[in-house]
C-alpha atoms as a PDB file:
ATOM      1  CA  UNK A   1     113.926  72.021 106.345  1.00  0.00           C
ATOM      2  CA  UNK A   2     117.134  73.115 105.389  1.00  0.00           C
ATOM      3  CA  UNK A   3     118.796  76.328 106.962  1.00  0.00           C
ATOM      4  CA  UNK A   4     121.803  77.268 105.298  1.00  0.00           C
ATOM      5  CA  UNK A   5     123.981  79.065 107.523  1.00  0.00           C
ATOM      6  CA  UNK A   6     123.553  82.487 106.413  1.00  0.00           C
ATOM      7  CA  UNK A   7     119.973  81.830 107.107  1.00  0.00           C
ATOM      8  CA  UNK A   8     121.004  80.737 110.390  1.00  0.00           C
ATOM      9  CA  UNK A   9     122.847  83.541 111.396  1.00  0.00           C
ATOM     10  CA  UNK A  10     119.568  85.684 109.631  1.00  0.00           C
ATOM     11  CA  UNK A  11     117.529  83.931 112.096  1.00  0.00           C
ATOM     12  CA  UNK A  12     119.949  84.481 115.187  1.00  0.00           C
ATOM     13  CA  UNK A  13     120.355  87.711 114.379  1.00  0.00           C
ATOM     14  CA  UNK A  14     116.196  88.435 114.248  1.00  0.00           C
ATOM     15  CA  UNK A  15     115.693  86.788 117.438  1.00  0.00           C
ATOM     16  CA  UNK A  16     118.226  88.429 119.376  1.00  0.00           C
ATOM     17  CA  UNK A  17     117.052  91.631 118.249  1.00  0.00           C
ATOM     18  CA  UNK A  18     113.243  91.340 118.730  1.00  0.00           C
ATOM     19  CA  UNK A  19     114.425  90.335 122.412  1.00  0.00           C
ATOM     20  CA  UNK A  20     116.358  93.237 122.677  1.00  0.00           C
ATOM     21  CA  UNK A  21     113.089  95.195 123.089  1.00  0.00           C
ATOM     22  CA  UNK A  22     111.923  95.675 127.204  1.00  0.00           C
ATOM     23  CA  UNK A  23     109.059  93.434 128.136  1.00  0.00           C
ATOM     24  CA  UNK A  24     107.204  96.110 129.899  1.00  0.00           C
ATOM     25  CA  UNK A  25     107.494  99.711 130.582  1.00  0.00           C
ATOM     26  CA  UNK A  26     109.930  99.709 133.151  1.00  0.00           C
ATOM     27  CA  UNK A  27     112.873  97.098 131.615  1.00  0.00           C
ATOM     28  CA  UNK A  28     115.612  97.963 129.889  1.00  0.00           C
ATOM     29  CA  UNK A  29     115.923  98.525 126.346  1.00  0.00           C
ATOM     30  CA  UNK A  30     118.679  96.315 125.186  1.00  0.00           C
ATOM     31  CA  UNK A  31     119.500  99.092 122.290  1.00  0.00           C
ATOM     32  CA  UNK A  32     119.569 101.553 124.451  1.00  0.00           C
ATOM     33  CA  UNK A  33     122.226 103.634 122.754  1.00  0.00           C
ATOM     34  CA  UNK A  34     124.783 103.531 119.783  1.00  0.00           C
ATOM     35  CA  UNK A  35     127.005 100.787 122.089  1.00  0.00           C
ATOM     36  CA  UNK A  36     124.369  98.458 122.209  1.00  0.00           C
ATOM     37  CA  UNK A  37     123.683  98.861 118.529  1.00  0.00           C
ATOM     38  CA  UNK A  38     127.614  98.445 117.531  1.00  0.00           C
ATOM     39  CA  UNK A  39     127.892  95.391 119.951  1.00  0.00           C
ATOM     40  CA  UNK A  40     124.923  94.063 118.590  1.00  0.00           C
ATOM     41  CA  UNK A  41     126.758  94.382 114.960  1.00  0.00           C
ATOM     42  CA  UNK A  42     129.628  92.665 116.147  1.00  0.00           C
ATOM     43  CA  UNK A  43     128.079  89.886 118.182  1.00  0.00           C
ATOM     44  CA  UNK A  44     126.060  88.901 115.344  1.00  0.00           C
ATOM     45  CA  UNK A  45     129.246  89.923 112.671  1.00  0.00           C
ATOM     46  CA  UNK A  46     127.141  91.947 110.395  1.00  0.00           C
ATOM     47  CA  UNK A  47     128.960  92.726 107.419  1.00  0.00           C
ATOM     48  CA  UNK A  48     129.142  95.525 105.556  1.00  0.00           C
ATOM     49  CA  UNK A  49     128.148  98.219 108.128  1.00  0.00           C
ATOM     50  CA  UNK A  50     129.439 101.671 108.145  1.00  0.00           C
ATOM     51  CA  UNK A  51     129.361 104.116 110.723  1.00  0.00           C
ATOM     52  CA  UNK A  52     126.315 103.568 112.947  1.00  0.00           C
ATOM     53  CA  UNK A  53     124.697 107.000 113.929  1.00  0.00           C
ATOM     54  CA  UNK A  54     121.873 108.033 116.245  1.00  0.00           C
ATOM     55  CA  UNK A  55     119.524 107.549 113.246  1.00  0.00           C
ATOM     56  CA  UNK A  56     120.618 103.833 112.508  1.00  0.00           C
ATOM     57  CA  UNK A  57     119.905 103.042 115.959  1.00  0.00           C
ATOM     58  CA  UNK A  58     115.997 104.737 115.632  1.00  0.00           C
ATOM     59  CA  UNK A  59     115.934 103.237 112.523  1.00  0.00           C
ATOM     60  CA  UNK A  60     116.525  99.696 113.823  1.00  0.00           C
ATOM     61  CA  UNK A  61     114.252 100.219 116.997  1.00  0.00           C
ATOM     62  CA  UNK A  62     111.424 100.842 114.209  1.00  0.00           C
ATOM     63  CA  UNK A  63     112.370  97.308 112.414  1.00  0.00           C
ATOM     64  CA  UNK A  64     112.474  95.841 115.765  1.00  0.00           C
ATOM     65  CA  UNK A  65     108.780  96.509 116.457  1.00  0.00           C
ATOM     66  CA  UNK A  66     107.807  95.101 113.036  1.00  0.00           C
ATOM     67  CA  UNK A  67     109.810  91.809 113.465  1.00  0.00           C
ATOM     68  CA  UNK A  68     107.905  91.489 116.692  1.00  0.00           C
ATOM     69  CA  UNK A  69     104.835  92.062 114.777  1.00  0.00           C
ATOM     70  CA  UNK A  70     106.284  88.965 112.584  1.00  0.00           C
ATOM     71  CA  UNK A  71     106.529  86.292 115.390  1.00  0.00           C
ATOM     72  CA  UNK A  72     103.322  87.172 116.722  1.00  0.00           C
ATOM     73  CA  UNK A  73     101.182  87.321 113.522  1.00  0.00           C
ATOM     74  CA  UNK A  74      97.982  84.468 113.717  1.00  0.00           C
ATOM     75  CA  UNK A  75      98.786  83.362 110.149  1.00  0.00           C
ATOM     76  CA  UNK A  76     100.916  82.920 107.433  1.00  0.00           C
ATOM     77  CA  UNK A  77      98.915  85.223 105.154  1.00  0.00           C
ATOM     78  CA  UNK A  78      99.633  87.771 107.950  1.00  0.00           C
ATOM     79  CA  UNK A  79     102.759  86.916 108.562  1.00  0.00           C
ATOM     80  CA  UNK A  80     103.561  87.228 104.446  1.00  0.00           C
ATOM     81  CA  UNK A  81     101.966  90.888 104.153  1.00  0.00           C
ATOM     82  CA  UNK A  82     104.248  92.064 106.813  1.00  0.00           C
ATOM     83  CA  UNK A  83     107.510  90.606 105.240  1.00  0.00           C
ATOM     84  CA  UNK A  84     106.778  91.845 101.965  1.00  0.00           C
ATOM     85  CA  UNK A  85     106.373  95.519 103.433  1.00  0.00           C
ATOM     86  CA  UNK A  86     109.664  94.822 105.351  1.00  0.00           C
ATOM     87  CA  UNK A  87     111.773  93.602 102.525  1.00  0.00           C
ATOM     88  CA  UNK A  88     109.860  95.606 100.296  1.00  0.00           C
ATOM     89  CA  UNK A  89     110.788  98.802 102.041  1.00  0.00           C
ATOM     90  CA  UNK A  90     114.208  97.637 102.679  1.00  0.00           C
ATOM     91  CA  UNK A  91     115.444  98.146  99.054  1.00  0.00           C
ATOM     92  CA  UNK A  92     116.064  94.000  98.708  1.00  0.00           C
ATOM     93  CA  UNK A  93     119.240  93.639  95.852  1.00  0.00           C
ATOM     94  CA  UNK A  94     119.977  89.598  95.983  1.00  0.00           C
ATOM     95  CA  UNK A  95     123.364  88.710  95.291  1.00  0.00           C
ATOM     96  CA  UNK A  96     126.164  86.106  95.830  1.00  0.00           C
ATOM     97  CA  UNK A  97     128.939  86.368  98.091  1.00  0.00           C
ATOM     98  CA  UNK A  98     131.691  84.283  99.448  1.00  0.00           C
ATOM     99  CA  UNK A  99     133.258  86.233 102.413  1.00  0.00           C
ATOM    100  CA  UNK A 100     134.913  85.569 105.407  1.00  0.00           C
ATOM    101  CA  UNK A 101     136.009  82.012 104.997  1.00  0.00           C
ATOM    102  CA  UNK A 102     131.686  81.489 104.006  1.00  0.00           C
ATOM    103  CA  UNK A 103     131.055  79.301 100.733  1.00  0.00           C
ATOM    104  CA  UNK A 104     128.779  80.656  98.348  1.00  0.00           C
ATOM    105  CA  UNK A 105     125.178  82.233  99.767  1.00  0.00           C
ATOM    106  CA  UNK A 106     122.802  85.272  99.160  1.00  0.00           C
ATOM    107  CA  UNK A 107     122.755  88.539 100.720  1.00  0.00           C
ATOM    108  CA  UNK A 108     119.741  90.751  99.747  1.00  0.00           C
ATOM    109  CA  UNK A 109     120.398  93.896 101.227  1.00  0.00           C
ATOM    110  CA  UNK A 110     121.574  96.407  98.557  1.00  0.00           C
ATOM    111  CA  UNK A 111     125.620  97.525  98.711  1.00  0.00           C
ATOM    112  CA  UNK A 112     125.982 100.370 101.113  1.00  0.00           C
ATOM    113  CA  UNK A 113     122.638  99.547 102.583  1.00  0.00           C
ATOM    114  CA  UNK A 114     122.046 100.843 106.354  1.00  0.00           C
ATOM    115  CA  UNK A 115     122.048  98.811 109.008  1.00  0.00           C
ATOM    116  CA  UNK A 116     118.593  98.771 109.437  1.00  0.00           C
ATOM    117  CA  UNK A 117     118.112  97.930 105.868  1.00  0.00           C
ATOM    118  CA  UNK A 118     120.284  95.267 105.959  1.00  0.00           C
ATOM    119  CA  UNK A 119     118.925  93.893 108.569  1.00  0.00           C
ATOM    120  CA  UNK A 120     115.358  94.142 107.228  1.00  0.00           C
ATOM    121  CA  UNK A 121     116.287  92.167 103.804  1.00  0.00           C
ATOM    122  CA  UNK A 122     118.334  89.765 105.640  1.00  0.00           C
ATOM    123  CA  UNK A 123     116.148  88.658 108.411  1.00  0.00           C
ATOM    124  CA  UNK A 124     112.802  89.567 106.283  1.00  0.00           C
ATOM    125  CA  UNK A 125     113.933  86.795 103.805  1.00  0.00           C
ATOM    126  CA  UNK A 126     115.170  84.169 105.940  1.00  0.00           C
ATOM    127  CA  UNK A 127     111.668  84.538 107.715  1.00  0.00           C
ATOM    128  CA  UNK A 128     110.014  84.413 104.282  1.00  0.00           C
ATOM    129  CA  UNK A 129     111.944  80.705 104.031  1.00  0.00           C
ATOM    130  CA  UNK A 130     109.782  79.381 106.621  1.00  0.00           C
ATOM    131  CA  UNK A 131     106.705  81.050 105.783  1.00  0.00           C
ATOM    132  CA  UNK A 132     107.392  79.642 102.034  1.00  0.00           C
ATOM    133  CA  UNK A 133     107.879  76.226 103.345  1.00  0.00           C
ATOM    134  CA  UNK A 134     104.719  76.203 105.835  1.00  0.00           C
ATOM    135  CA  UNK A 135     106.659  75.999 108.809  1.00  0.00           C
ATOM    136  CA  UNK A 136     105.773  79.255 110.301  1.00  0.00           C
ATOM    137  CA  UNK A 137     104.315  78.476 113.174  1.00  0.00           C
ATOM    138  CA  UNK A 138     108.168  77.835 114.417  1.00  0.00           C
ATOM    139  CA  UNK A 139     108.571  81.528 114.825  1.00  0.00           C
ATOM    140  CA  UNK A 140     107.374  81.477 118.563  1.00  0.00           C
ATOM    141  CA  UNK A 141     107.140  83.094 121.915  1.00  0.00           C
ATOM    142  CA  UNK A 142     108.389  81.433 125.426  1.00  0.00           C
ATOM    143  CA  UNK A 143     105.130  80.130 126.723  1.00  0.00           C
ATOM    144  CA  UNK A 144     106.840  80.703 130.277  1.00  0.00           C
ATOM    145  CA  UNK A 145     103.871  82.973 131.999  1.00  0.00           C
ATOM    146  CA  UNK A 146     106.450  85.703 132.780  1.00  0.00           C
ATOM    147  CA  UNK A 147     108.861  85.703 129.393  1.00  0.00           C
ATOM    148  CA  UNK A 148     107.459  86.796 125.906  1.00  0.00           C
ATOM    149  CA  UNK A 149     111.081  86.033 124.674  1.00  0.00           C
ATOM    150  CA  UNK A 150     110.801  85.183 120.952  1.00  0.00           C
ATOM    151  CA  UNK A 151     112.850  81.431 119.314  1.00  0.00           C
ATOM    152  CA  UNK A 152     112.415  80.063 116.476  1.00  0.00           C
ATOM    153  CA  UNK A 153     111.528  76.251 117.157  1.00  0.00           C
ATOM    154  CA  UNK A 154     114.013  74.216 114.932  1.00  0.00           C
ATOM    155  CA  UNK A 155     113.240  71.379 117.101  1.00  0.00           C
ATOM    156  CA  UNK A 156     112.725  68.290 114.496  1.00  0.00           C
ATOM    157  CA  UNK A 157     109.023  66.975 116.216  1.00  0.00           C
ATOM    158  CA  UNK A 158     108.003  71.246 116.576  1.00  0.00           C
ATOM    159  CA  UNK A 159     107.834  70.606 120.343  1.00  0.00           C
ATOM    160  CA  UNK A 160     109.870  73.348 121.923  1.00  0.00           C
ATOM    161  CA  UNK A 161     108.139  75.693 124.123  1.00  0.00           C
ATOM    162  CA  UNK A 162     110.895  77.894 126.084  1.00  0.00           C
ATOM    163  CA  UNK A 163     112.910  80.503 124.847  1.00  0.00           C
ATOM    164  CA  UNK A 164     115.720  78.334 126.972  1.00  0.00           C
ATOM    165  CA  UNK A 165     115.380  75.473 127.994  1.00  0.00           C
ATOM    166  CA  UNK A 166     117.715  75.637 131.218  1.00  0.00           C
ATOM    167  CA  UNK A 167     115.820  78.996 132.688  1.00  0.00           C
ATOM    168  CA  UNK A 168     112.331  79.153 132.007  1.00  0.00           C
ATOM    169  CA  UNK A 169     112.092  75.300 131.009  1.00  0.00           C
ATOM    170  CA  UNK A 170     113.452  74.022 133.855  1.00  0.00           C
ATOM    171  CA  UNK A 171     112.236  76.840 136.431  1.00  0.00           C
ATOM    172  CA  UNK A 172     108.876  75.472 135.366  1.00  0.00           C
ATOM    173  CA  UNK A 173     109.363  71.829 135.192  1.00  0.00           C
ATOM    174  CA  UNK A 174     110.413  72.378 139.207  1.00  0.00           C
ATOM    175  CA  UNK A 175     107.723  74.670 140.653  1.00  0.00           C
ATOM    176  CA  UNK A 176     105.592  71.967 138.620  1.00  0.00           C
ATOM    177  CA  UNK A 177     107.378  68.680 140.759  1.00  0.00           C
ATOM    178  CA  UNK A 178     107.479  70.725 144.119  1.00  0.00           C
ATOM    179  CA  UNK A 179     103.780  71.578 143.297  1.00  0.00           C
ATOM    180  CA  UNK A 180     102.511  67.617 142.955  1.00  0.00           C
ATOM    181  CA  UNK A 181     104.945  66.716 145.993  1.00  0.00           C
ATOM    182  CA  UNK A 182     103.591  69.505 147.881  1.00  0.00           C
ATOM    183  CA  UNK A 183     100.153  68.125 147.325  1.00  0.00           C
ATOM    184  CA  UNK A 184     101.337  64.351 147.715  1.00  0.00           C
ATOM    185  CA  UNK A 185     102.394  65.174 151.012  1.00  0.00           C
ATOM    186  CA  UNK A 186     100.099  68.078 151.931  1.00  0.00           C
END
């Protein structure tokens, strides 16, 4: 499959928001205020942003939720519906740009477009890619027992199962040898 990189960054972007959410009642949000929001803008180098505002960052919490809904829908079909609402609802107004250095590519968020909206078209559609070309069962959650982090799998054979590899992969992979040497030698 190929992922162009404005796709890429589409995709980086989604996942590092839906993770932004707290795992459980008592964890931090990771948009906890206008800061987080602004650095999450810049990390990601969202263009086109204005002024963010108390309402963008509400506004983004609520796409949040429904991108979540995304990586954890049991089918395509389901997982279609609820990026058609998105972009839908996002105001989506495809168009060509060349900034920043970037060859050509398409950005469907309209001109002046919040950030939430933006980010809605943006990631929406470059989640709609993979749903188009029947690879949306990449769109996963760390199978780790205590991390629900969501990754996209661009592994070539599908195999990934981590979020990251050197935390949860590996924290696994030991408890698993210390387990079966425990028991060799138990």
């Amino acid at each position: 499959m190929l992922i162009t990189h404005d796709t890429r960054r589409a995709l980086d972007a989604v996942v590092d928001l839906v993770n932004t959410a707290p795992e459980h009642e008592t964890a931090p949000d990771g948009l906890a205020d206008l800061r987080a929001l602004t650095d999450f803008v810049r990390k990601h180098e969202v263009s086109d942003v204005g002024v963010l505002s108390e309402f963008d960052l509400s506004a983004v919490r609520r796409i949040r939720g429904r991108f979540a809904g995304i990586f954890a829908a049991r089918d395509a079909r389901t997982a279609a519906g609820m990026i058609n609402e998105l972009v839908a609802a996002a105001g989506t107004t495809p168009r060509l740009t060349d900034h920043d250095g970037y060859d050509w590519h398409v950005h469907y968020f309209a001109p002046g477009a919040s950030i939430a909206d933006h980010l809605a078209a943006d990631c929406g559609m470059a989640l709609a890619f993979f749903v188009v070309a029947g690879e949306e069962e990449r769109l996963r959650r760390c199978e780790a027992p205590d991390c629900r982090r969501a990754f996209v799998d661009l592994s070539r054979n599908r195999s990934r199962r981590y979020c990251d590899s050197r935390t949860c992969g590996n924290r696994l992979h030991v408890a698993a040898y210390r387990a079966r040497r425990k028991e060799a030698t138990g």
